[in-house]
N, C-alpha and C. Protein backbone atom coordinates (compact mmCIF):
# COMPACT_ATOMS: atom_id res chain seq x y z
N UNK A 1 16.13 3.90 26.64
CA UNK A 1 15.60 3.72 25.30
C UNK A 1 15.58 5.08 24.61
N UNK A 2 16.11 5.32 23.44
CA UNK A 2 16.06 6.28 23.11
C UNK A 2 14.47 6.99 22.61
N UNK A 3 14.56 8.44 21.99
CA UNK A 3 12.72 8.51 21.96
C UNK A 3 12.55 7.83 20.48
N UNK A 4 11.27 7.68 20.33
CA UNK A 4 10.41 7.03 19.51
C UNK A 4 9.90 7.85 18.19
N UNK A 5 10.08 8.27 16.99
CA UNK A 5 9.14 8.98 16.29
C UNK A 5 8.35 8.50 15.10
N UNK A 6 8.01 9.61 14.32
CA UNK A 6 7.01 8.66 13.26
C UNK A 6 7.44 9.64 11.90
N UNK A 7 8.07 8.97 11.30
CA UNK A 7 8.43 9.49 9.99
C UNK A 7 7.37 9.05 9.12
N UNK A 8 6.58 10.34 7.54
CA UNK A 8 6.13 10.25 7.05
C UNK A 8 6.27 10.75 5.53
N UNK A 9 6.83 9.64 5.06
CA UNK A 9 6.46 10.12 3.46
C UNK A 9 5.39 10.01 2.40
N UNK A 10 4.70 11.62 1.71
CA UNK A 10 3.95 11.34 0.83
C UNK A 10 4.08 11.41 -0.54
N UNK A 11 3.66 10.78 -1.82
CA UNK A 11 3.64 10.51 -2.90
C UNK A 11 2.73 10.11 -3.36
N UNK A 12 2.69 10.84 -5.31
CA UNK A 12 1.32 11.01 -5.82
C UNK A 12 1.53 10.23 -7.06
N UNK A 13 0.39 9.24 -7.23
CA UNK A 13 0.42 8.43 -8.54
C UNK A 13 -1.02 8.62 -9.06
N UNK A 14 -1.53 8.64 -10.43
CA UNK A 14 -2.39 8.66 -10.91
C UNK A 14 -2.44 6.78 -11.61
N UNK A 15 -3.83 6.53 -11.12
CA UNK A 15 -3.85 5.33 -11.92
C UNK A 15 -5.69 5.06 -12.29
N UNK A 16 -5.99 4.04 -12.91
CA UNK A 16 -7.39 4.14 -13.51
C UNK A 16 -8.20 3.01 -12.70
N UNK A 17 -8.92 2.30 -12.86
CA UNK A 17 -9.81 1.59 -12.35
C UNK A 17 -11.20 1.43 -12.06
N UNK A 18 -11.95 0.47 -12.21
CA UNK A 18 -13.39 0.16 -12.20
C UNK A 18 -13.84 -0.25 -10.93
N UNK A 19 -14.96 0.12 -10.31
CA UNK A 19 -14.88 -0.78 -8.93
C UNK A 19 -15.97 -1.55 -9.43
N UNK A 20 -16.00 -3.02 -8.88
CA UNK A 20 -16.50 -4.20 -9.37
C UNK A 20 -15.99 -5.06 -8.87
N UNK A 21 -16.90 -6.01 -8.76
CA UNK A 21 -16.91 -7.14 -7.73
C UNK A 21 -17.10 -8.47 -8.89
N UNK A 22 -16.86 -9.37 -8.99
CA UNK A 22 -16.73 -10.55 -9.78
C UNK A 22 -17.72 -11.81 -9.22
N UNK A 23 -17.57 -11.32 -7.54
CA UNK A 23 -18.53 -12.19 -6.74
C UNK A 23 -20.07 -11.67 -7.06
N UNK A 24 -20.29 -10.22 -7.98
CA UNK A 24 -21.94 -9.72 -8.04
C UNK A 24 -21.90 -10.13 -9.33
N UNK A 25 -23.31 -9.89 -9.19
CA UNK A 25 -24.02 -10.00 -10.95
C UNK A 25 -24.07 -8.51 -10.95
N UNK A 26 -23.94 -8.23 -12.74
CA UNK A 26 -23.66 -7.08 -13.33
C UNK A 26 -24.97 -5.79 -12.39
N UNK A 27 -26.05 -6.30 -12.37
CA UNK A 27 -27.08 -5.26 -11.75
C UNK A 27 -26.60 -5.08 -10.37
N UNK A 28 -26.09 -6.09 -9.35
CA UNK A 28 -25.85 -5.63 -7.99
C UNK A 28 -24.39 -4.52 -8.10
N UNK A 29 -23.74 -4.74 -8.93
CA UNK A 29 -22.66 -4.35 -9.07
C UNK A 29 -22.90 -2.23 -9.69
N UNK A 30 -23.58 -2.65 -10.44
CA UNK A 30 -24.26 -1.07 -11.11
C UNK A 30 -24.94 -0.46 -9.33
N UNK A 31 -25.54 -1.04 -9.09
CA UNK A 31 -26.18 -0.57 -7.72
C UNK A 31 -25.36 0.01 -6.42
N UNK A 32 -24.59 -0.89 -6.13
CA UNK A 32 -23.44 -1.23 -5.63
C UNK A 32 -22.45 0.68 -5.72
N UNK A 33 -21.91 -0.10 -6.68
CA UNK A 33 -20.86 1.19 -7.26
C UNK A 33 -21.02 2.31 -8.12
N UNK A 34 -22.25 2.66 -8.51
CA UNK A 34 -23.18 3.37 -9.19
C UNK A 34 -22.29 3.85 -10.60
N UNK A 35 -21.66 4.82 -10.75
CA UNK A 35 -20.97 5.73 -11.80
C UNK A 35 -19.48 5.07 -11.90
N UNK A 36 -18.97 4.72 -10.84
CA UNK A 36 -18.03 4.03 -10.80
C UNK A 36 -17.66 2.42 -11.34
N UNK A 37 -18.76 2.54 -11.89
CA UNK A 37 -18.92 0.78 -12.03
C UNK A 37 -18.42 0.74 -13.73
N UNK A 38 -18.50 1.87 -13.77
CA UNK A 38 -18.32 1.75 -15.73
C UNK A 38 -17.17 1.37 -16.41
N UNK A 39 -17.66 0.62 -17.13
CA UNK A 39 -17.04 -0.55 -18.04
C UNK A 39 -15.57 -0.01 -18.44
N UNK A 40 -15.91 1.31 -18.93
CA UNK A 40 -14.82 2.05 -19.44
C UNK A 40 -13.61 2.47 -18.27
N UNK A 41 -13.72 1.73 -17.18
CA UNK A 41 -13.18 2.96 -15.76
C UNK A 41 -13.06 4.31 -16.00
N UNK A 42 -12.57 4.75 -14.81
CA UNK A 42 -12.37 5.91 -14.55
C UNK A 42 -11.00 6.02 -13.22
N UNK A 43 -10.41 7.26 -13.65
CA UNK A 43 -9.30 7.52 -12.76
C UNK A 43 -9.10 8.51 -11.32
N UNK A 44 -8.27 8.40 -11.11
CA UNK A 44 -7.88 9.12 -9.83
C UNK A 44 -6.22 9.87 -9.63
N UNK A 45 -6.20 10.67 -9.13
CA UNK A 45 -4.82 11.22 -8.60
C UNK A 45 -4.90 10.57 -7.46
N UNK A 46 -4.04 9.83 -6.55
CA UNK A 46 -4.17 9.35 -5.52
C UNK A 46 -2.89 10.02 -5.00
N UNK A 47 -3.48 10.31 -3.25
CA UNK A 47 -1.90 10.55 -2.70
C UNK A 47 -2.15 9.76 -1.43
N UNK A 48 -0.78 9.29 -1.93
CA UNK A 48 -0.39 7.98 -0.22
C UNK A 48 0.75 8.54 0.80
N UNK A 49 0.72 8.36 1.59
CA UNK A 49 1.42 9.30 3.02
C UNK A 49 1.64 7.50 3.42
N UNK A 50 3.10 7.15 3.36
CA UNK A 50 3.83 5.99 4.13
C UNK A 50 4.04 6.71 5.53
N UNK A 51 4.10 5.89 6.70
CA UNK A 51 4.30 6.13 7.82
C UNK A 51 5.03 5.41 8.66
N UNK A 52 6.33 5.41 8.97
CA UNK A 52 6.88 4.58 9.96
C UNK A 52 7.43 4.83 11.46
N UNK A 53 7.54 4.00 12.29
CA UNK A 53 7.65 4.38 13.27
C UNK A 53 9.03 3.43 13.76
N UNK A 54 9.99 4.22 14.29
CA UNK A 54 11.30 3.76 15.15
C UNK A 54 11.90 4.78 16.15
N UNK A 55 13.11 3.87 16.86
CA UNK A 55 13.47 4.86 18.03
C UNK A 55 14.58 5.96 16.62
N UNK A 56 15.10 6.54 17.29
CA UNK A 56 15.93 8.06 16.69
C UNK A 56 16.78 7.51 16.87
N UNK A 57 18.12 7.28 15.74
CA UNK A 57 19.96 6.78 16.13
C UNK A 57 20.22 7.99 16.95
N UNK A 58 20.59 7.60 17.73
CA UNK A 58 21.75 8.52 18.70
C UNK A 58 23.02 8.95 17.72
N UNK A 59 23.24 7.96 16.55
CA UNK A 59 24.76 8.92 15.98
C UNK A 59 24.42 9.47 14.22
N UNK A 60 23.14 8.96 13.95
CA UNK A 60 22.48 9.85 12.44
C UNK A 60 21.64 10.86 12.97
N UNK A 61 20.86 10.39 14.02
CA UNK A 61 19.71 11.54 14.18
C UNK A 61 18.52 11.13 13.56
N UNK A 62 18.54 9.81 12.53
CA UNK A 62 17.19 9.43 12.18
C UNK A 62 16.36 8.35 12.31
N UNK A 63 15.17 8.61 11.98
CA UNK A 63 14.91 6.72 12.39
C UNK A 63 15.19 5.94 11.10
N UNK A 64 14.93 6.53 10.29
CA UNK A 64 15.17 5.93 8.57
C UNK A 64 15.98 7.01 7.36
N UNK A 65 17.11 6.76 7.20
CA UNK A 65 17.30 7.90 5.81
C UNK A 65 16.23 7.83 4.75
N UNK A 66 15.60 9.29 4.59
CA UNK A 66 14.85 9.27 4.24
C UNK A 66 14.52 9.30 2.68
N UNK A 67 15.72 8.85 2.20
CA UNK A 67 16.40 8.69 0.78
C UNK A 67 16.32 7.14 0.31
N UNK A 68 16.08 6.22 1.88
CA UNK A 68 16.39 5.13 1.56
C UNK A 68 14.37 4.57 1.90
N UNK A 69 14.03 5.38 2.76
CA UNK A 69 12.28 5.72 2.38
C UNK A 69 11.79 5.80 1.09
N UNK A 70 12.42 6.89 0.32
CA UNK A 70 12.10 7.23 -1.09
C UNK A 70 11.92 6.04 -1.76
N UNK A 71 13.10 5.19 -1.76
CA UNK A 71 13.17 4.32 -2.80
C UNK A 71 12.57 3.17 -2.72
N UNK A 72 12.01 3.01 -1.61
CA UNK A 72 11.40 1.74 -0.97
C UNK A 72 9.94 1.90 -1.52
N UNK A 73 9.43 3.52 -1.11
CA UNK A 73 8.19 4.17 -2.02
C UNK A 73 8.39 3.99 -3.68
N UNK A 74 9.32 4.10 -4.05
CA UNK A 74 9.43 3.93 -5.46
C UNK A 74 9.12 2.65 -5.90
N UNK A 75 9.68 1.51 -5.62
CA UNK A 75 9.61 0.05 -5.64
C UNK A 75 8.68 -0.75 -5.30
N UNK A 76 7.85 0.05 -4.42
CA UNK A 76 6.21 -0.81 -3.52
C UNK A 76 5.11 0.25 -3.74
N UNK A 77 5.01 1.17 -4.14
CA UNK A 77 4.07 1.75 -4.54
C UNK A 77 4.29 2.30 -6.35
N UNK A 78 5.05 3.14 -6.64
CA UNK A 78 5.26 4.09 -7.69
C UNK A 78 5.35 3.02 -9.07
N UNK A 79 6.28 2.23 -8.64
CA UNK A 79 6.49 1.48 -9.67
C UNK A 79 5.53 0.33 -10.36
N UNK A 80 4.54 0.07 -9.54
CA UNK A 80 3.25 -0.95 -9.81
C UNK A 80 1.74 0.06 -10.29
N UNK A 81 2.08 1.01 -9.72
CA UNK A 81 0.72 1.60 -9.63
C UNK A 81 0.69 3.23 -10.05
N UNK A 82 1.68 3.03 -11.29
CA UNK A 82 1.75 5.03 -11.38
C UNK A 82 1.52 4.69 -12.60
N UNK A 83 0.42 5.36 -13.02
CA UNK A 83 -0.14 5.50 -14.64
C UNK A 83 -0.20 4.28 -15.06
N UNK A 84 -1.20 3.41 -14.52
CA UNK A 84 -1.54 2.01 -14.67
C UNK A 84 -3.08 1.84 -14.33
N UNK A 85 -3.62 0.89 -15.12
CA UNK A 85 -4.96 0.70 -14.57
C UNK A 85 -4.68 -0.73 -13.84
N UNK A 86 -5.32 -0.35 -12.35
CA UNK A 86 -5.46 -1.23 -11.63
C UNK A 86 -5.66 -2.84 -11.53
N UNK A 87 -7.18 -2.87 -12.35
CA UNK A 87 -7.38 -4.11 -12.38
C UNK A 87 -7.06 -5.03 -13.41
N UNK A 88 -6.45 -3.94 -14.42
CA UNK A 88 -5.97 -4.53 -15.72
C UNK A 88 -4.12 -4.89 -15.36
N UNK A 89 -3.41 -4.16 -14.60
CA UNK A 89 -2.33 -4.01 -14.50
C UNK A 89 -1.69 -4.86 -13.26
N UNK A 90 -2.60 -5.06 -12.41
CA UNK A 90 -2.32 -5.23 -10.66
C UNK A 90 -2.54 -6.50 -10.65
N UNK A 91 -1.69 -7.87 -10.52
CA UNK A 91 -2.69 -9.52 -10.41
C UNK A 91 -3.62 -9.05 -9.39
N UNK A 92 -3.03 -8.45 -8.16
CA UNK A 92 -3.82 -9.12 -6.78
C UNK A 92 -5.21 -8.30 -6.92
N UNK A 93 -5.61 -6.67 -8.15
CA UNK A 93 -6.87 -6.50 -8.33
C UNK A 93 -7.52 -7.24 -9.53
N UNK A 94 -7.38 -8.44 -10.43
CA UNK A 94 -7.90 -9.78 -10.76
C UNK A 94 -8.64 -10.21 -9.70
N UNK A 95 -8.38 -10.31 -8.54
CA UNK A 95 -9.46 -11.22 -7.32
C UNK A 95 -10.06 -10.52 -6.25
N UNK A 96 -9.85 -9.10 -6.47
CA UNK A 96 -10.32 -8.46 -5.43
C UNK A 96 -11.10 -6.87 -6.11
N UNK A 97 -12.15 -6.34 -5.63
CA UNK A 97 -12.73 -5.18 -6.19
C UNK A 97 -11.30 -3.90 -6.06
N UNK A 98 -10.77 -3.20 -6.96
CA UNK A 98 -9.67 -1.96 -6.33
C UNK A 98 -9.96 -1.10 -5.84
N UNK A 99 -10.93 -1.13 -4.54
CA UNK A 99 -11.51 -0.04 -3.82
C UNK A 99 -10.38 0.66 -3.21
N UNK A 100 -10.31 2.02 -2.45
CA UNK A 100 -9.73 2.30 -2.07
C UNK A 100 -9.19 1.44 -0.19
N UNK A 101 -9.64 0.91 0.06
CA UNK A 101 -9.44 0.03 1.37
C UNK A 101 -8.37 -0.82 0.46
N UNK A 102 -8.91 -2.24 -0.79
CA UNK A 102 -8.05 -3.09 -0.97
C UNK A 102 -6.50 -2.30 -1.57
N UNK A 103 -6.72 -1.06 -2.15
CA UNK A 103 -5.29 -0.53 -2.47
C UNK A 103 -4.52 -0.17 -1.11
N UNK A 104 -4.97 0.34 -0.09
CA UNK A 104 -4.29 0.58 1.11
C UNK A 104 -3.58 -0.65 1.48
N UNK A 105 -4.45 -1.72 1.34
CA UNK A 105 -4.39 -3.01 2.03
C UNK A 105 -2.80 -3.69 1.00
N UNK A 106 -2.73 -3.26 -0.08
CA UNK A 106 -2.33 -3.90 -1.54
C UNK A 106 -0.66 -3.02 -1.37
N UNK A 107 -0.48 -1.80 -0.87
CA UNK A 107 0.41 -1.20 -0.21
C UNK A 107 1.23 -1.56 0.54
N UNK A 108 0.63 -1.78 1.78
CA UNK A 108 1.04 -1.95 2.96
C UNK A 108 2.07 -2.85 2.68
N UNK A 109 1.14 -4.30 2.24
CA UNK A 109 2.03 -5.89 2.29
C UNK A 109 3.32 -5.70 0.89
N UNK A 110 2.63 -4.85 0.01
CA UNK A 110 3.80 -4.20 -0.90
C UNK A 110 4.85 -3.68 -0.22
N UNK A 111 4.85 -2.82 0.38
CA UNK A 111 5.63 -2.08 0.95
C UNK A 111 6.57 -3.24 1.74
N UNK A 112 5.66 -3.61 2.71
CA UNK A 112 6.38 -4.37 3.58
C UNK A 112 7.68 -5.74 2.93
N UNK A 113 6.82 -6.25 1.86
CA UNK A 113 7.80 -7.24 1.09
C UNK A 113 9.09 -6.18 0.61
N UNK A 114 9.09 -5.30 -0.03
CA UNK A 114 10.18 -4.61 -0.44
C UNK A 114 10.92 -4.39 0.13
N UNK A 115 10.58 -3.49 1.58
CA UNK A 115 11.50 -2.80 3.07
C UNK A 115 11.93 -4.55 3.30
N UNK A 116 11.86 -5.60 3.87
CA UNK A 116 11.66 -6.81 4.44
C UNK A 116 12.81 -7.34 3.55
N UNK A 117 12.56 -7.05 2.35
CA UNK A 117 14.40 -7.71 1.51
C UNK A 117 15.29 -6.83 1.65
N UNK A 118 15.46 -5.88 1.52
CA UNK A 118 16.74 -4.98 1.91
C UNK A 118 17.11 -5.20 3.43
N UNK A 119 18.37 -5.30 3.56
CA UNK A 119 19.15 -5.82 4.63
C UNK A 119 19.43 -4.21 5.63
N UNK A 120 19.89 -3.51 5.03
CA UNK A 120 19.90 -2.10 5.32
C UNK A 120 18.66 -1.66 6.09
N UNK A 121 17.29 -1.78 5.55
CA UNK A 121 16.35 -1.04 5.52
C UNK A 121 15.36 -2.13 6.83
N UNK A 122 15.92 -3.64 6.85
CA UNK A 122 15.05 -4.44 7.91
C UNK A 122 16.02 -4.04 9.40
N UNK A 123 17.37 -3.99 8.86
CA UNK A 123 18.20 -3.44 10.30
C UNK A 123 18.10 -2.44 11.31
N UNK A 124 17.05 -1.79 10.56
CA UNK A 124 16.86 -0.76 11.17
C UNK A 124 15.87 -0.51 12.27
N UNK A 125 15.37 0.03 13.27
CA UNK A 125 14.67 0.33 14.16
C UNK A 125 13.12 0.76 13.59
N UNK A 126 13.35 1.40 12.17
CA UNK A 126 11.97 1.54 11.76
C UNK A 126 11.02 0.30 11.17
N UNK A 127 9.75 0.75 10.99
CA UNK A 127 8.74 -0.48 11.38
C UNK A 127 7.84 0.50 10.78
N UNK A 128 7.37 -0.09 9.69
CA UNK A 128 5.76 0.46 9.14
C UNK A 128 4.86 0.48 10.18
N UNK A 129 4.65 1.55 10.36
CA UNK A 129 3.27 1.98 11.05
C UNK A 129 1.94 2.27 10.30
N UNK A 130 1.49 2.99 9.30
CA UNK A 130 0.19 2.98 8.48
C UNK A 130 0.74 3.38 7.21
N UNK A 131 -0.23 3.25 6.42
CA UNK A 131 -0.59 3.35 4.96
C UNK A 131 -1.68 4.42 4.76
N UNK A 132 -1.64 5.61 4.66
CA UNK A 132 -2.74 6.32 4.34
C UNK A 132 -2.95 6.84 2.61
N UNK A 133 -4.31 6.25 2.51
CA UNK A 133 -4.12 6.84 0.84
C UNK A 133 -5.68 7.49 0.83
N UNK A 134 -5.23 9.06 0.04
CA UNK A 134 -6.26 9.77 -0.47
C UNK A 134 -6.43 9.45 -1.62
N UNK A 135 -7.87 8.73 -2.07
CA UNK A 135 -8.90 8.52 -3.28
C UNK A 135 -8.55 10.09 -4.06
N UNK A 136 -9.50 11.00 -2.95
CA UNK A 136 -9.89 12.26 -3.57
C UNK A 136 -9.49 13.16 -2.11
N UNK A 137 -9.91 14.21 -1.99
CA UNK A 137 -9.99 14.77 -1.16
C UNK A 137 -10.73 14.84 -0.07
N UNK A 138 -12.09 14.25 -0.21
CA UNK A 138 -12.81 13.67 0.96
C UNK A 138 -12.73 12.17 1.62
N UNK A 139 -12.27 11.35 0.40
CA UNK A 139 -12.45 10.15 0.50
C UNK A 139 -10.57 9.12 1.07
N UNK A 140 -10.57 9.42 1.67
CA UNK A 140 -9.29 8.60 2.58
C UNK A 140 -9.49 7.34 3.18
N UNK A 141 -8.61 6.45 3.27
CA UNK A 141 -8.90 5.33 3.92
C UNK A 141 -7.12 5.20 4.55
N UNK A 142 -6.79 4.77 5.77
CA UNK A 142 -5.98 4.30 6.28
C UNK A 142 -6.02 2.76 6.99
N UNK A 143 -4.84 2.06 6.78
CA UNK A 143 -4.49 0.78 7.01
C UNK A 143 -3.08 0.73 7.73
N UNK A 144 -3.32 0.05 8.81
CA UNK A 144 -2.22 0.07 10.01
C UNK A 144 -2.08 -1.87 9.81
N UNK A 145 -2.17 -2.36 9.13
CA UNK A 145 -2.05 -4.00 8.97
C UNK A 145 -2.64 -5.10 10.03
N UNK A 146 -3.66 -4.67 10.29
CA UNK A 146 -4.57 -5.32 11.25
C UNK A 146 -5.22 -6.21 10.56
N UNK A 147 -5.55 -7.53 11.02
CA UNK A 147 -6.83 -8.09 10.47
C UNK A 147 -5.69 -9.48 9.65
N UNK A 148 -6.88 -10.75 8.92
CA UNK A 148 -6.24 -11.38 8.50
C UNK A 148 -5.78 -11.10 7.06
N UNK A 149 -4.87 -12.14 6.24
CA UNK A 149 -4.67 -11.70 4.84
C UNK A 149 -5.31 -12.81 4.20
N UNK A 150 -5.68 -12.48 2.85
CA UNK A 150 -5.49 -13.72 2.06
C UNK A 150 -4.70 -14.32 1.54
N UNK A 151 -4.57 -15.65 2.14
CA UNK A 151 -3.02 -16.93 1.75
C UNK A 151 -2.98 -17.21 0.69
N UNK A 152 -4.18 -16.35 -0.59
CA UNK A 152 -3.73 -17.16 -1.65
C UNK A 152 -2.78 -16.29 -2.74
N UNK A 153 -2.96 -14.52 -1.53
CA UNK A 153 -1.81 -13.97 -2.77
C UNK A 153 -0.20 -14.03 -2.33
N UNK A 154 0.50 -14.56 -3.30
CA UNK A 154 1.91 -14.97 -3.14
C UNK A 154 2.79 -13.70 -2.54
N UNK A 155 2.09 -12.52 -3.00
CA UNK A 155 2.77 -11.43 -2.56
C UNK A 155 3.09 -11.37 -1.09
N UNK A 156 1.78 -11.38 -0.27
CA UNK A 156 1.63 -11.09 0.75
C UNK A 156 2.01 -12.31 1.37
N UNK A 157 1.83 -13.68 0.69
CA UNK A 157 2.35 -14.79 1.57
C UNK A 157 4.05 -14.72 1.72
N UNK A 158 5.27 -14.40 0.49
CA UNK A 158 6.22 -13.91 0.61
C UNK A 158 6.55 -13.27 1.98
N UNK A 159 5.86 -11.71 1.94
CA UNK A 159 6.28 -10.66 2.67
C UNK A 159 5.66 -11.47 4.18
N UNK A 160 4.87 -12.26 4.11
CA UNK A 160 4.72 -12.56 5.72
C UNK A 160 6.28 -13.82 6.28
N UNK A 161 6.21 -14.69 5.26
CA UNK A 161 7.64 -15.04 5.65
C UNK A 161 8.69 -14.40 5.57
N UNK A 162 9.02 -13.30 5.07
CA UNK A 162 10.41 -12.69 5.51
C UNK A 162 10.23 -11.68 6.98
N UNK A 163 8.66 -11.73 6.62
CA UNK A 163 9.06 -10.66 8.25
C UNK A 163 9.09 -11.90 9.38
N UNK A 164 8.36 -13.25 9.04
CA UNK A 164 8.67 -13.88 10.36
C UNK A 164 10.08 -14.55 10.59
N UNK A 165 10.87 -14.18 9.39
CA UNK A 165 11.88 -15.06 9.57
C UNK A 165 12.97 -13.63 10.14
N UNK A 166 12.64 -12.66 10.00
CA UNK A 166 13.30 -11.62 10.88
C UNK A 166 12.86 -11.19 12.17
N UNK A 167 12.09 -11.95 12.77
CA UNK A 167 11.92 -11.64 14.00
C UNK A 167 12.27 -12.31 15.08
């Protein structure tokens, strides 16, 4: 078997957003998310670090061209979520608060639907390994695709049938 590595690309989008919950009433929600809760949102520079993991070609030397990484980042992250407000811009933040967990989470299955249609890019040995996205500088959250999804967003229901139909 050849060895195993973990390629990582990072990229920076600025986008806006309120955190708020639809399931609270306006006071749990002020409590809740304190300064962040305001009506008006507020923004972020966010930086996300994609991470994948495959064996090394014996005749490129890589696990993924990392050109063909780029563009996959361009198409599942950059292009939905760069100088956009979240919950105004995003369907799947309509039903969900845009904390930094549900954007990791909102990534990942992004990502994955995009890589998952290219024929090139599913042939390959690489395999999303995590999603890491910096809020701010203290505040990080990483997502390795554990756990269940919700069946009612089409996105993620998509991207789960093309990956099961490639396996």
């Amino acid at each position: 078997m050849p060895p195993i590595t973990y390629i990582t690309r990072t990229e920076t989008f600025s986008a806006a957003h309120r955190l708020h919950s639809t399931q609270l009433s306006a006071e749990e929600n002020k409590v809740l998310y304190g300064k962040c809760n305001h009506p008006h949102f507020h923004g972020h520079n966010y930086k996300v670090e994609i991470t994948l993991k495959g064996e090394v070609n014996p005749i490129t030397g890589m696990v993924m061209n990392l050109v063909d990484l780029k563009q996959c980042i361009q198409l599942a992250v950059m292009d939905p979520l760069d100088h956009r407000n979240l919950d105004l811009d995003v369907p799947y933040f309509s039903k969900k608060p845009s904390t930094t967990e549900n954007l990791a989470i909102y990534i990942w299955w992004n990502f994955q639907h995009h890589f998952l249609q290219n024929e090139a890019w599913r042939s390959s040995s690489a395999r999303l390994y995590k999603v890491k996205v910096h809020e701010t500088e203290r505040n990080i959250v990483e997502y390795m695709g554990e756990g269940d999804l919700d069946a009612s967003d089409l996105t993620f229901t998509e991207a789960l049938l093309c990956l099961n139909e490639s396996v």
